[in-house]
Protein backbone atom coordinates (compact mmCIF):
# COMPACT_ATOMS: atom_id res chain seq x y z
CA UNK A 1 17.24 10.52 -1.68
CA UNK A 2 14.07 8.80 -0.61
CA UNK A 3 14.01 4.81 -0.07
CA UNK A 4 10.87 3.15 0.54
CA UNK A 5 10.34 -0.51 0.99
CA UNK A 6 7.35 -2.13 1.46
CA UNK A 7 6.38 -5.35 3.40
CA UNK A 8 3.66 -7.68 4.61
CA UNK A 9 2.68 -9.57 1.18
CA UNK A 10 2.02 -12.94 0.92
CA UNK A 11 -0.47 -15.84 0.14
CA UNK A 12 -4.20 -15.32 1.48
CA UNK A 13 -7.16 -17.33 1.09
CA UNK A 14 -10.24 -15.22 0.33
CA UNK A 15 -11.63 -13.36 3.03
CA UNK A 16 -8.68 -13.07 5.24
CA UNK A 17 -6.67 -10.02 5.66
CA UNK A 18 -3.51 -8.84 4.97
CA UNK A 19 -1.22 -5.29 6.45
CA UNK A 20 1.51 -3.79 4.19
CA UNK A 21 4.15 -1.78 5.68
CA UNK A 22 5.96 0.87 3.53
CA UNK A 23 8.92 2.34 5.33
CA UNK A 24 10.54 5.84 4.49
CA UNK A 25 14.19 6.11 5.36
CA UNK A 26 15.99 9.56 3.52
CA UNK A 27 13.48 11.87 4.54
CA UNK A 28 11.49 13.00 6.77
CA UNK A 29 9.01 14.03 4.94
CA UNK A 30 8.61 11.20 2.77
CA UNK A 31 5.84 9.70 4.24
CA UNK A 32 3.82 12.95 4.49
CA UNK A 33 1.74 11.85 1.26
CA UNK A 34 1.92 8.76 0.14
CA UNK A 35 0.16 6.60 -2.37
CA UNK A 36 -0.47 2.57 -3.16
CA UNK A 37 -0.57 1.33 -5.86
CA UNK A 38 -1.11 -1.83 -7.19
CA UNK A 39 -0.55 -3.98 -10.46
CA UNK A 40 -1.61 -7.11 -11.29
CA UNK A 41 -0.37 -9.90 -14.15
CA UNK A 42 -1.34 -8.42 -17.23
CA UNK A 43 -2.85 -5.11 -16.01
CA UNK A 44 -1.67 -1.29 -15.82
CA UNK A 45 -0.95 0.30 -12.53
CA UNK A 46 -3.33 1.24 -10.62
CA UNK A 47 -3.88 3.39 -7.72
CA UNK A 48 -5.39 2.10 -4.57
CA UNK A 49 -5.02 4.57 -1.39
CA UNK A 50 -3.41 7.54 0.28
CA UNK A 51 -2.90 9.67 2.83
CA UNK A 52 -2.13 13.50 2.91
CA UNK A 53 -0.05 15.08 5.52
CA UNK A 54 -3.22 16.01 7.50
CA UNK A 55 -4.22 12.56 7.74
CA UNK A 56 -7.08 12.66 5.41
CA UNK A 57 -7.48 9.30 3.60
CA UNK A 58 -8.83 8.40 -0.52
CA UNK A 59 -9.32 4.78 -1.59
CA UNK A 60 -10.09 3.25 -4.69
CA UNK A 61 -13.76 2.28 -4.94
CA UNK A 62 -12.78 -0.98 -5.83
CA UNK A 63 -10.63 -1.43 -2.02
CA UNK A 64 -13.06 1.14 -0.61
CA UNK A 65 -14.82 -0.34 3.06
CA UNK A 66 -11.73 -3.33 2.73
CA UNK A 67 -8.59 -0.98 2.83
CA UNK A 68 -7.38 1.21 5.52
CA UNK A 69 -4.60 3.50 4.93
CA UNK A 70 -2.68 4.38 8.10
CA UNK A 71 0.39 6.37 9.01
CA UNK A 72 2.95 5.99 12.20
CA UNK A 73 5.09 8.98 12.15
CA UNK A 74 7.53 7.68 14.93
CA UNK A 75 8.09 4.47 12.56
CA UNK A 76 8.05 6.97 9.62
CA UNK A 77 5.87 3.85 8.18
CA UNK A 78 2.86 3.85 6.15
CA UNK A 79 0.35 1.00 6.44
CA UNK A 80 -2.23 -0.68 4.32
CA UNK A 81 -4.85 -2.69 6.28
CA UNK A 82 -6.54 -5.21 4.04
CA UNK A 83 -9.42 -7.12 5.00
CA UNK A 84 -11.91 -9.15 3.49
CA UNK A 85 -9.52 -9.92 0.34
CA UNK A 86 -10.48 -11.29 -3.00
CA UNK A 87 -8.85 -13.13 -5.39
CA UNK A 88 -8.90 -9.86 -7.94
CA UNK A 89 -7.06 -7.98 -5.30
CA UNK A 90 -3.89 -10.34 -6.10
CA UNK A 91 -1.13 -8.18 -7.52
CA UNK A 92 1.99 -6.73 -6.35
CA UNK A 93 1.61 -3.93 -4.18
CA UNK A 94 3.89 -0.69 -4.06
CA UNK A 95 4.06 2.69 -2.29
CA UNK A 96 4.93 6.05 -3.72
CA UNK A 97 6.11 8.79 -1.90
CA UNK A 98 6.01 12.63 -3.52
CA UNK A 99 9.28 12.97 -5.87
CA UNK A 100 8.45 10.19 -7.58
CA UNK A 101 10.15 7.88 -5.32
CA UNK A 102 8.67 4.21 -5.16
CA UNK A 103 9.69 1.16 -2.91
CA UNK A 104 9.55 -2.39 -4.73
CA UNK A 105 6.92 -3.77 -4.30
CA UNK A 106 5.45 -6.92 -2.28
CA UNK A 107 3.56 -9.47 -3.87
CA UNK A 108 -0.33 -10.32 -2.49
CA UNK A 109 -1.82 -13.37 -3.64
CA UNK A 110 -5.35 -14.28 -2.69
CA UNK A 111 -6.19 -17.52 -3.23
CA UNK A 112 -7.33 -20.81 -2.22
C-alpha cells in the first residue's frame, strides 16, 4: 500500500510563489511517476504536471513556464515549484502515484 501526502498549500497573493511537497511512504517506487493534479470550486480535475522515472517532465499549458516538477529520491518526495501564481490557479492540489494511489490534497489560494 502506497500513502502519499502532500504539503506546502496555503494563501498567496498574486505573483508570489508557492512549493508542494508530496511524500511517498509504502513503496519505493511510488514516486517513480507521479502526477498533479488540481481541482478547483466548481471545476473537474484536472491534470497539471509529472514526472517519469527518467526524470523527464510534462506540464499543463496553462502552469507551463510557472510550474516546476521536481523529484528527491533520498526524501522519496515529489515537488511542485509554483511561481508567478494567479488567482485561477487557486484550487486544491493533489498528487497521484501509479496504482491509482492519491494523497489528500492541500489547498492553494491565490489571492489578495
Amino acid at each position: 500500500q502506497v500513502q502519499l501526502v502532500e504539503s506546502g498549500g496555503g494563501l498567496v497573493q498574486p505573483g508570489g510563489s508557492l512549493r508542494l511537497s508530496c511524500a511517498a511512504s509504502g513503496s519505493i517506487f511510488a514516486i517513480n511517476y507521479i502526477r498533479w493534479y488540481r481541482q478547483a470550486p466548481g471545476k473537474e480535475r484536472e491534470w497539471v504536471a509529472l514526472i517519469t522515472s527518467g526524470g523527464s517532465t510534462d506540464y499543463a499549458d496553462s502552469v507551463k513556464g510557472r510550474f516546476t516538477i521536481s523529484r528527491d529520491n533520498a526524501r522519496n518526495t515529489v515537488y511542485l515549484q509554483m511561481n508567478s501564481l494567479k488567482p485561477e490557479d487557486t484550487a486544491v492540489y493533489y498528487c497521484k502515484a501509479v496504482g491509482g494511489w492519491w494523497g489528500q490534497g492541500t489547498q492553494v489560494t491565490v489571492s489578495s
